[in-house]
PDB file of N, CA and C in Angstrom:
ATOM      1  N   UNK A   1       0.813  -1.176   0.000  1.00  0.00           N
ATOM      2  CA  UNK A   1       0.000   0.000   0.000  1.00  0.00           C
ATOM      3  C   UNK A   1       0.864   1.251   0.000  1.00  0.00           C
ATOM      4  N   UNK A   2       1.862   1.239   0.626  1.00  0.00           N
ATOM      5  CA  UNK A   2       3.065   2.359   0.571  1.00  0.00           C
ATOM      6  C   UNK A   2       3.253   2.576  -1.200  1.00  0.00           C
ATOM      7  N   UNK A   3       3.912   1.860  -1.477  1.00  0.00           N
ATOM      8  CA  UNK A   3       4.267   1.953  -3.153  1.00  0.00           C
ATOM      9  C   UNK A   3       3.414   3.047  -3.607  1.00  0.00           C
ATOM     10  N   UNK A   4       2.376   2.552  -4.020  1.00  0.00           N
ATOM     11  CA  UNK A   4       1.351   3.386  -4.808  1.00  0.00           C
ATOM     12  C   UNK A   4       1.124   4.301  -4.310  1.00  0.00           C
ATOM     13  N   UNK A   5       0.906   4.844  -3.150  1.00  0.00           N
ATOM     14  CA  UNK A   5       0.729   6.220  -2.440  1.00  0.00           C
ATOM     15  C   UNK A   5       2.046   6.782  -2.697  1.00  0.00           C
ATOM     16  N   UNK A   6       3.453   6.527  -2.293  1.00  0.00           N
ATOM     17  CA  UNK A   6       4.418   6.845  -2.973  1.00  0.00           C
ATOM     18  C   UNK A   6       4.539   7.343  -4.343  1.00  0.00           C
ATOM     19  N   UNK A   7       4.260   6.622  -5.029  1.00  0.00           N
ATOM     20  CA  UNK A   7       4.731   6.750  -6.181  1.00  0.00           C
ATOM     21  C   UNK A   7       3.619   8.194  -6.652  1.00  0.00           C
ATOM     22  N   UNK A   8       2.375   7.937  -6.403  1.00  0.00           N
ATOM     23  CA  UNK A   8       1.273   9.079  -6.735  1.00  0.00           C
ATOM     24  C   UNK A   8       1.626  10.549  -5.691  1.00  0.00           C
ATOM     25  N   UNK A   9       2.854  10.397  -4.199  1.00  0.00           N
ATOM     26  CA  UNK A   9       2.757  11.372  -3.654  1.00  0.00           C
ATOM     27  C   UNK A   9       4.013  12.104  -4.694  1.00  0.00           C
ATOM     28  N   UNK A  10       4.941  11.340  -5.299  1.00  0.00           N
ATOM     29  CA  UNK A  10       6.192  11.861  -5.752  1.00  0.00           C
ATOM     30  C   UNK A  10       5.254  12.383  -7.473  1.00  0.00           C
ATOM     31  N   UNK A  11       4.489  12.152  -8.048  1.00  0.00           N
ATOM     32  CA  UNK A  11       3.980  12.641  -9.093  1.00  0.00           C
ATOM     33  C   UNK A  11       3.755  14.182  -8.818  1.00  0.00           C
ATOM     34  N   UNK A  12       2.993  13.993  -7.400  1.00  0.00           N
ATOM     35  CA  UNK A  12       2.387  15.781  -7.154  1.00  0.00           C
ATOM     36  C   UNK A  12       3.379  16.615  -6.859  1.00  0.00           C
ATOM     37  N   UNK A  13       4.422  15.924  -6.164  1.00  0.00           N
ATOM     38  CA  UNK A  13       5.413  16.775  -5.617  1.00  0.00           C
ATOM     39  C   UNK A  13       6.680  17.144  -6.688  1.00  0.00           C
ATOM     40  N   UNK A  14       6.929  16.547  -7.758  1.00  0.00           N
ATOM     41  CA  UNK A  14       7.537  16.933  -9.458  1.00  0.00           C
ATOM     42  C   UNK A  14       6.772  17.766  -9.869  1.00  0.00           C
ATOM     43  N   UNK A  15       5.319  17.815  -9.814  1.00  0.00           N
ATOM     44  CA  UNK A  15       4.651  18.855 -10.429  1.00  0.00           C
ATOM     45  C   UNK A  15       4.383  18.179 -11.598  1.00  0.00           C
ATOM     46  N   UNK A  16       3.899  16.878 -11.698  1.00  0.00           N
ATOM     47  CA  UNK A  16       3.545  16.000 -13.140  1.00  0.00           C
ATOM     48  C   UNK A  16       2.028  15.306 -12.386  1.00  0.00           C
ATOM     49  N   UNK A  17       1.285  15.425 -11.862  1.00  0.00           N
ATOM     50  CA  UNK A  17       0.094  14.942 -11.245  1.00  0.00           C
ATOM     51  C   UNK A  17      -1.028  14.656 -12.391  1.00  0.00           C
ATOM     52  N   UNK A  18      -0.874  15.008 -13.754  1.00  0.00           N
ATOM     53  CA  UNK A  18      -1.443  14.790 -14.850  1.00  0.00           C
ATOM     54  C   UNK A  18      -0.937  13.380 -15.638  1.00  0.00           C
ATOM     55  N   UNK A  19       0.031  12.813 -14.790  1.00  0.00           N
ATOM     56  CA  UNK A  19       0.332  11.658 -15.185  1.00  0.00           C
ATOM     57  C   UNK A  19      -0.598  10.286 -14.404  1.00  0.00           C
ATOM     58  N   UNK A  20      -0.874  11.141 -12.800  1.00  0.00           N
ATOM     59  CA  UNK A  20      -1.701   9.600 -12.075  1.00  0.00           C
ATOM     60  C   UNK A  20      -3.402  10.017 -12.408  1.00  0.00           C
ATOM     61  N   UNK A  21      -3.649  11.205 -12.839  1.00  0.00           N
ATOM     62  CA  UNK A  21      -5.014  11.712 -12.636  1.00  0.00           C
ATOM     63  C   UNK A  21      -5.550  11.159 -14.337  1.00  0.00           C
ATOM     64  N   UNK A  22      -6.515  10.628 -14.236  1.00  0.00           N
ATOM     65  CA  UNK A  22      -7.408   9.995 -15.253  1.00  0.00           C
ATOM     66  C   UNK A  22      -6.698   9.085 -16.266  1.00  0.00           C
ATOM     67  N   UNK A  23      -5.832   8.310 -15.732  1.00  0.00           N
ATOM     68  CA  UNK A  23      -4.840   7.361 -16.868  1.00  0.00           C
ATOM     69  C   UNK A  23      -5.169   6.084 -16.185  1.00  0.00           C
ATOM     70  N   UNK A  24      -4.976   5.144 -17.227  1.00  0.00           N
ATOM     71  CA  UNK A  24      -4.590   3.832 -16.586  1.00  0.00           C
ATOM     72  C   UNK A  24      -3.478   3.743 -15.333  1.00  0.00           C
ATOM     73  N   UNK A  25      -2.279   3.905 -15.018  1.00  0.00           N
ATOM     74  CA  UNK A  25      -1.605   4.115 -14.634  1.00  0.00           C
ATOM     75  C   UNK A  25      -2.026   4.286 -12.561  1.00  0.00           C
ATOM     76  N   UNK A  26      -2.968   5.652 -12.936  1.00  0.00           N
ATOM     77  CA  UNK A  26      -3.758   6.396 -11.817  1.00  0.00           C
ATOM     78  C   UNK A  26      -4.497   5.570 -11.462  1.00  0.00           C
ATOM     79  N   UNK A  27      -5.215   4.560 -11.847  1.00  0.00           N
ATOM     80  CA  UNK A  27      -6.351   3.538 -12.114  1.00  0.00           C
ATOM     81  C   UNK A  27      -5.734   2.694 -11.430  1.00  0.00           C
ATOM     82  N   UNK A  28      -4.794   2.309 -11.738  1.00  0.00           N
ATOM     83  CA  UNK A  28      -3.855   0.721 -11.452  1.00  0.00           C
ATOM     84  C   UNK A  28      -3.125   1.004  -9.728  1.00  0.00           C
ATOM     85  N   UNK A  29      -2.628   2.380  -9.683  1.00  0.00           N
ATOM     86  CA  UNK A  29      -2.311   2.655  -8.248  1.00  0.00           C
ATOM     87  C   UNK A  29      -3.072   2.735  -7.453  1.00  0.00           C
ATOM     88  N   UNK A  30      -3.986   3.041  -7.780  1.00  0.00           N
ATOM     89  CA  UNK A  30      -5.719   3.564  -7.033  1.00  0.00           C
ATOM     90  C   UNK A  30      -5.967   1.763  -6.640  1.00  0.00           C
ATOM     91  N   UNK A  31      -6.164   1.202  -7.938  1.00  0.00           N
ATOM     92  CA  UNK A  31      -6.318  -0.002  -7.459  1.00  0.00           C
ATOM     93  C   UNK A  31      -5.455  -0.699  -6.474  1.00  0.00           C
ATOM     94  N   UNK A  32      -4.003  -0.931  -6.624  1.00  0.00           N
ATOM     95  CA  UNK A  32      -2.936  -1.289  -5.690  1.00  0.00           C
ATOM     96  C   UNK A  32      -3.437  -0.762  -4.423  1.00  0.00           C
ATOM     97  N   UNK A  33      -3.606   0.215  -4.195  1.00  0.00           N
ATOM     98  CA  UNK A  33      -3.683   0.811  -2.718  1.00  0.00           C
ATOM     99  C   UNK A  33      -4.957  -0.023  -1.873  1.00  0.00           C
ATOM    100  N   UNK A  34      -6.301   0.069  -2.979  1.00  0.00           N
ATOM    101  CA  UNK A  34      -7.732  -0.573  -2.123  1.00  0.00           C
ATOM    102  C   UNK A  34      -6.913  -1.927  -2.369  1.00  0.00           C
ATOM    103  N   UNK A  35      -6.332  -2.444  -2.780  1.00  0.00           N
ATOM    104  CA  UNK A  35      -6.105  -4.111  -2.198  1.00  0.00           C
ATOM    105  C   UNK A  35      -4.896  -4.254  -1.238  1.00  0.00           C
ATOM    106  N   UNK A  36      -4.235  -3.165  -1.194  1.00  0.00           N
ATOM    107  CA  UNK A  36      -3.028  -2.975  -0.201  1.00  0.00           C
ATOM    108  C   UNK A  36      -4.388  -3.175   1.548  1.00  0.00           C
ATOM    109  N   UNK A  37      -4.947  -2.168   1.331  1.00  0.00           N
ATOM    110  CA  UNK A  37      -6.052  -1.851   2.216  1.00  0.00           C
ATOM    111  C   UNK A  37      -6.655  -2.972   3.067  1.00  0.00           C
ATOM    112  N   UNK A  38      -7.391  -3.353   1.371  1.00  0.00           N
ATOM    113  CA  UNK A  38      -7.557  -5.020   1.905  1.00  0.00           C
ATOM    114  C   UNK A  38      -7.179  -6.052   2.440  1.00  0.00           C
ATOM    115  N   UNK A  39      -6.115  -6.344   2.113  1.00  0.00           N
ATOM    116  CA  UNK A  39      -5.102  -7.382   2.710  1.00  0.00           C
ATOM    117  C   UNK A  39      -4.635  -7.144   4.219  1.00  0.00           C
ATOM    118  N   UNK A  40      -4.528  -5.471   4.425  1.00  0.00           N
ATOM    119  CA  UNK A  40      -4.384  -4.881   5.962  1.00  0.00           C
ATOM    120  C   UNK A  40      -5.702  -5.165   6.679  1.00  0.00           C
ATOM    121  N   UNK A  41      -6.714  -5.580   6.111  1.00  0.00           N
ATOM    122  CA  UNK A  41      -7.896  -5.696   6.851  1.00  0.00           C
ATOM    123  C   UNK A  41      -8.101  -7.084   7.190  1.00  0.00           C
ATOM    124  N   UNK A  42      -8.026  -7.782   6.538  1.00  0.00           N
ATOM    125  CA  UNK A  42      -7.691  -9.169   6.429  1.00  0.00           C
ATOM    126  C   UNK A  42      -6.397  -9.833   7.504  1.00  0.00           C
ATOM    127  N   UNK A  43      -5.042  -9.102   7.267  1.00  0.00           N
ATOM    128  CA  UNK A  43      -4.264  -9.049   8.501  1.00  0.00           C
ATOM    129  C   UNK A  43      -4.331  -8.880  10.133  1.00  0.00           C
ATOM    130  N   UNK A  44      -5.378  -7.607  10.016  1.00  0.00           N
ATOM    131  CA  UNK A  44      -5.940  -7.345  11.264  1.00  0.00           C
ATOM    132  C   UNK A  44      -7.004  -8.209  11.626  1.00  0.00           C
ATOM    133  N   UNK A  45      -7.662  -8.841  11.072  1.00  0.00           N
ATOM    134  CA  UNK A  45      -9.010  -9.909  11.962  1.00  0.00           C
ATOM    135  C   UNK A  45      -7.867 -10.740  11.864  1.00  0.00           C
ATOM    136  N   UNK A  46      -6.974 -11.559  11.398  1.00  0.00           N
ATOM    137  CA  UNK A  46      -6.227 -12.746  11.766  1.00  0.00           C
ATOM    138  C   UNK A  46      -5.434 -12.056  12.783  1.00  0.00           C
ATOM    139  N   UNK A  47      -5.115 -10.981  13.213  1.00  0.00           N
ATOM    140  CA  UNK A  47      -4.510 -10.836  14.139  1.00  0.00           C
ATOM    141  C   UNK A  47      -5.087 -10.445  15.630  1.00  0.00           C
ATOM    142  N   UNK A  48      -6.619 -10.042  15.109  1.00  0.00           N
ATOM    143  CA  UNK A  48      -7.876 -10.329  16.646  1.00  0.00           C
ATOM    144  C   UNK A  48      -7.625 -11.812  16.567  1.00  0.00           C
ATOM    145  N   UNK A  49      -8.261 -12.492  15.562  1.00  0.00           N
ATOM    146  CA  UNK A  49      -8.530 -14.007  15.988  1.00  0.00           C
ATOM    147  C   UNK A  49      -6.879 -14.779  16.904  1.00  0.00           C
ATOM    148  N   UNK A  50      -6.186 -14.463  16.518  1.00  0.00           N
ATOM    149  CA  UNK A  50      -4.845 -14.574  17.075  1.00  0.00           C
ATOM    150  C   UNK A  50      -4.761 -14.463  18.445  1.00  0.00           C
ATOM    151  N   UNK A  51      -5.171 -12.975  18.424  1.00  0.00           N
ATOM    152  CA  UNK A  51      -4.808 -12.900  20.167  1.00  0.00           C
ATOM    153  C   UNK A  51      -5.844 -13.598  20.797  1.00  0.00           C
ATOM    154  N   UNK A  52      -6.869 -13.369  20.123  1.00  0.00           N
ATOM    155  CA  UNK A  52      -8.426 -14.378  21.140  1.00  0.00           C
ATOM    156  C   UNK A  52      -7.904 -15.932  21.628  1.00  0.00           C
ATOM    157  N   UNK A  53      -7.253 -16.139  20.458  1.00  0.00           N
ATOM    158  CA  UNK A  53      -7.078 -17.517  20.658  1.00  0.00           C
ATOM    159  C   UNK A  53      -5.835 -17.878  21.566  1.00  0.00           C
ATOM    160  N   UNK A  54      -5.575 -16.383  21.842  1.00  0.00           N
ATOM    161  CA  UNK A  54      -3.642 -16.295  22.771  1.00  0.00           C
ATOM    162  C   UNK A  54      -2.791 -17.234  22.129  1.00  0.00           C
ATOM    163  N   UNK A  55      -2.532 -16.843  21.150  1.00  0.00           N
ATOM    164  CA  UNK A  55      -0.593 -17.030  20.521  1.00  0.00           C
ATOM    165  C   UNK A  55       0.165 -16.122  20.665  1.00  0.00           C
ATOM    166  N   UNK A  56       1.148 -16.761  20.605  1.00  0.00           N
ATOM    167  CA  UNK A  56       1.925 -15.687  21.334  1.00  0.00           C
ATOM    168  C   UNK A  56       3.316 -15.107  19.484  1.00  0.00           C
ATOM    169  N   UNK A  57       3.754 -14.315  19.855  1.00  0.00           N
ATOM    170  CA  UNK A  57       4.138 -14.244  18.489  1.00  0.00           C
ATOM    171  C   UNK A  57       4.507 -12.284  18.793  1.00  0.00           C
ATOM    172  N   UNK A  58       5.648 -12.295  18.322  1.00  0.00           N
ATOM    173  CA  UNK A  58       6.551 -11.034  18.616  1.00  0.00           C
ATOM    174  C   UNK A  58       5.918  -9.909  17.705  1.00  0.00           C
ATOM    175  N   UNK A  59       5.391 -10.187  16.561  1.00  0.00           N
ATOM    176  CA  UNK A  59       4.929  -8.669  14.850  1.00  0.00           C
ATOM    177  C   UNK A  59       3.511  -9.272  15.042  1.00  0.00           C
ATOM    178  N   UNK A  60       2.793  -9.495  16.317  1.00  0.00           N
ATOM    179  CA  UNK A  60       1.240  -9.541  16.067  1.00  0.00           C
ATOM    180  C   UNK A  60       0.722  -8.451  16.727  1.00  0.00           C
ATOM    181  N   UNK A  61       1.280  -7.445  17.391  1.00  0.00           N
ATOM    182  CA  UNK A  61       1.121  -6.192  16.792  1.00  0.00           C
ATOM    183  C   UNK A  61       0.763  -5.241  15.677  1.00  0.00           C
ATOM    184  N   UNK A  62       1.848  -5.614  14.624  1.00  0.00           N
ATOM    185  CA  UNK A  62       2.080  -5.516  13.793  1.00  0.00           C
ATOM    186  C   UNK A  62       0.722  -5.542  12.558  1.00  0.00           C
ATOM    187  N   UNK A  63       0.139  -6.728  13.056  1.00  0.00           N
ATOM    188  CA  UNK A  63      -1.285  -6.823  11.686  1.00  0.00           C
ATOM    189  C   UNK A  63      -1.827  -6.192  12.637  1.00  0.00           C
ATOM    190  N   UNK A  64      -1.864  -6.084  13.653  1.00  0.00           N
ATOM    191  CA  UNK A  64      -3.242  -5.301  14.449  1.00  0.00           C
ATOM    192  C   UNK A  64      -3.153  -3.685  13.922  1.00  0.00           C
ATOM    193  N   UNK A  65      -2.026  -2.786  13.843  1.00  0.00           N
ATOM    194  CA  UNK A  65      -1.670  -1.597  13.601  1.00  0.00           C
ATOM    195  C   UNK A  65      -2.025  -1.185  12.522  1.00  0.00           C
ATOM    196  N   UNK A  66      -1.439  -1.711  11.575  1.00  0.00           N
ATOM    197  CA  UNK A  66      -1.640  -1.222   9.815  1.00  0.00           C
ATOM    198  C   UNK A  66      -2.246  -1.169   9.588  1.00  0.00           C
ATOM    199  N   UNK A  67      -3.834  -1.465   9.447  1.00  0.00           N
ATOM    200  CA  UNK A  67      -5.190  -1.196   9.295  1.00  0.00           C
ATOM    201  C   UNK A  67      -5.510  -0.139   9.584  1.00  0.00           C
ATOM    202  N   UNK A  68      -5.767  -0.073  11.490  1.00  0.00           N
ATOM    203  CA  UNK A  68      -6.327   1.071  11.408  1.00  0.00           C
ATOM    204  C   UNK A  68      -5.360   2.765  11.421  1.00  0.00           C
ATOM    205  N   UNK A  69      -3.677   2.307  11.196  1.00  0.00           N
ATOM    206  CA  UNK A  69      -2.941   3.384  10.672  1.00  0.00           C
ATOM    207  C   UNK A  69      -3.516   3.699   9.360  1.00  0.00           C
ATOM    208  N   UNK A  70      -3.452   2.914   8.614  1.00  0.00           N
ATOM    209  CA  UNK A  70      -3.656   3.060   6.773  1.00  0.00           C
ATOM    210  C   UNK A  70      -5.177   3.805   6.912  1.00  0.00           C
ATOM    211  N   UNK A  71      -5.989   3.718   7.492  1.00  0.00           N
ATOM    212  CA  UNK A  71      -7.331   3.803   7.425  1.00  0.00           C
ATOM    213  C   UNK A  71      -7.474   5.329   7.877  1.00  0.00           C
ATOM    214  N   UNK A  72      -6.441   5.555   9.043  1.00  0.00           N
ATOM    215  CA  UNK A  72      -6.466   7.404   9.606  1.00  0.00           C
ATOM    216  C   UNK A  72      -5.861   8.077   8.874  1.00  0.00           C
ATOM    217  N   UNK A  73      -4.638   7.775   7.858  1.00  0.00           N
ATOM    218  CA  UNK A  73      -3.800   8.679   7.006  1.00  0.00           C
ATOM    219  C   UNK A  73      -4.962   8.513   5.850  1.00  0.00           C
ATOM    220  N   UNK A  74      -5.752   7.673   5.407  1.00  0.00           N
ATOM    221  CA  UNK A  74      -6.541   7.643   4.238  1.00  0.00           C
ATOM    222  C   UNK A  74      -8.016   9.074   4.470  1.00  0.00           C
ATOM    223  N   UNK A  75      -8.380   9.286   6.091  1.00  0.00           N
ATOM    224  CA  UNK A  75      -9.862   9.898   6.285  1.00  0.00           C
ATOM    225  C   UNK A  75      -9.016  11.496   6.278  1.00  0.00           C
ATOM    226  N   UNK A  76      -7.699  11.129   7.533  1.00  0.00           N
ATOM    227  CA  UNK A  76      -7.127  12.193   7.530  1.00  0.00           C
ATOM    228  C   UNK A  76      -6.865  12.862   6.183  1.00  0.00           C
ATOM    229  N   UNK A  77      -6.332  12.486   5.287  1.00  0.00           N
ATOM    230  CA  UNK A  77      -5.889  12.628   3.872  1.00  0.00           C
ATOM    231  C   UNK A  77      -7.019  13.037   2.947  1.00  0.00           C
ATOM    232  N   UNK A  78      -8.168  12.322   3.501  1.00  0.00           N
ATOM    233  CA  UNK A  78      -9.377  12.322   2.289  1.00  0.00           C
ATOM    234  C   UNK A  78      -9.740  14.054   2.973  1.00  0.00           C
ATOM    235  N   UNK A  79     -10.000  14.124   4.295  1.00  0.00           N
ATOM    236  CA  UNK A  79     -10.813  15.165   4.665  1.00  0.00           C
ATOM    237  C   UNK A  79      -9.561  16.479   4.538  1.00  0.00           C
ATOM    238  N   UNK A  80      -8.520  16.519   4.702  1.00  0.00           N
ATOM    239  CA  UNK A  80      -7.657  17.735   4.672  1.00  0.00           C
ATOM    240  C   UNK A  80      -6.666  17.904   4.140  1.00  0.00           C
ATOM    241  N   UNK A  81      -6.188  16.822   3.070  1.00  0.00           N
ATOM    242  CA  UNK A  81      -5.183  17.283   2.173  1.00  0.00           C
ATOM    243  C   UNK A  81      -5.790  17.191   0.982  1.00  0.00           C
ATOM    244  N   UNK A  82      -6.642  15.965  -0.030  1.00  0.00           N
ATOM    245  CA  UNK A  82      -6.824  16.214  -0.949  1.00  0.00           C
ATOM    246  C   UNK A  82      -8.411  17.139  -1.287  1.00  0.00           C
ATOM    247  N   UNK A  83      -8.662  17.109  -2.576  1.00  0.00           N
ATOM    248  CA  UNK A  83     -10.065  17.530  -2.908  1.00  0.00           C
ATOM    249  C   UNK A  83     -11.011  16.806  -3.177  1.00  0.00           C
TER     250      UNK A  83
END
């Protein structure tokens, strides 16, 4: 999910943002990101069901976090940086 937000934050910041906006390209990162998303969501219930079930395991943290990080930089992002 990093990649594609990357790659679309370094477009705006060159001053070429006409390259991710209405192209395939824009389409395909857009897409990368909602399945980046996905897979973080998917990470995080295996990582409730995890602890419910108490395993023990050092980066199960780790799926628990990225979800709902990715999810506050996405509302944060939606509501006050972009349009």
């Amino acid at each position: 999910m990093a990649v594609p937000i990357a790659a679309i934050a370094v477009a705006y910041a060159v001053g070429s943002a006409d390259v991710v906006e209405d192209t395939w390209l824009g389409y395909s990162l857009g897409f990368a990101s909602f399945a980046g998303l996905l897979g973080s969501l998917v990470a995080c219930v295996l990582g409730v069901i995890a602890k419910t079930w108490r395993e023990r395991g050092r980066l199960a943290w780790l799926s628990l976090a990225v979800f709902p990080a990715a999810m506050t930089f996405l509302v944060i992002g939606e509501v006050l940086w972009w349009d």
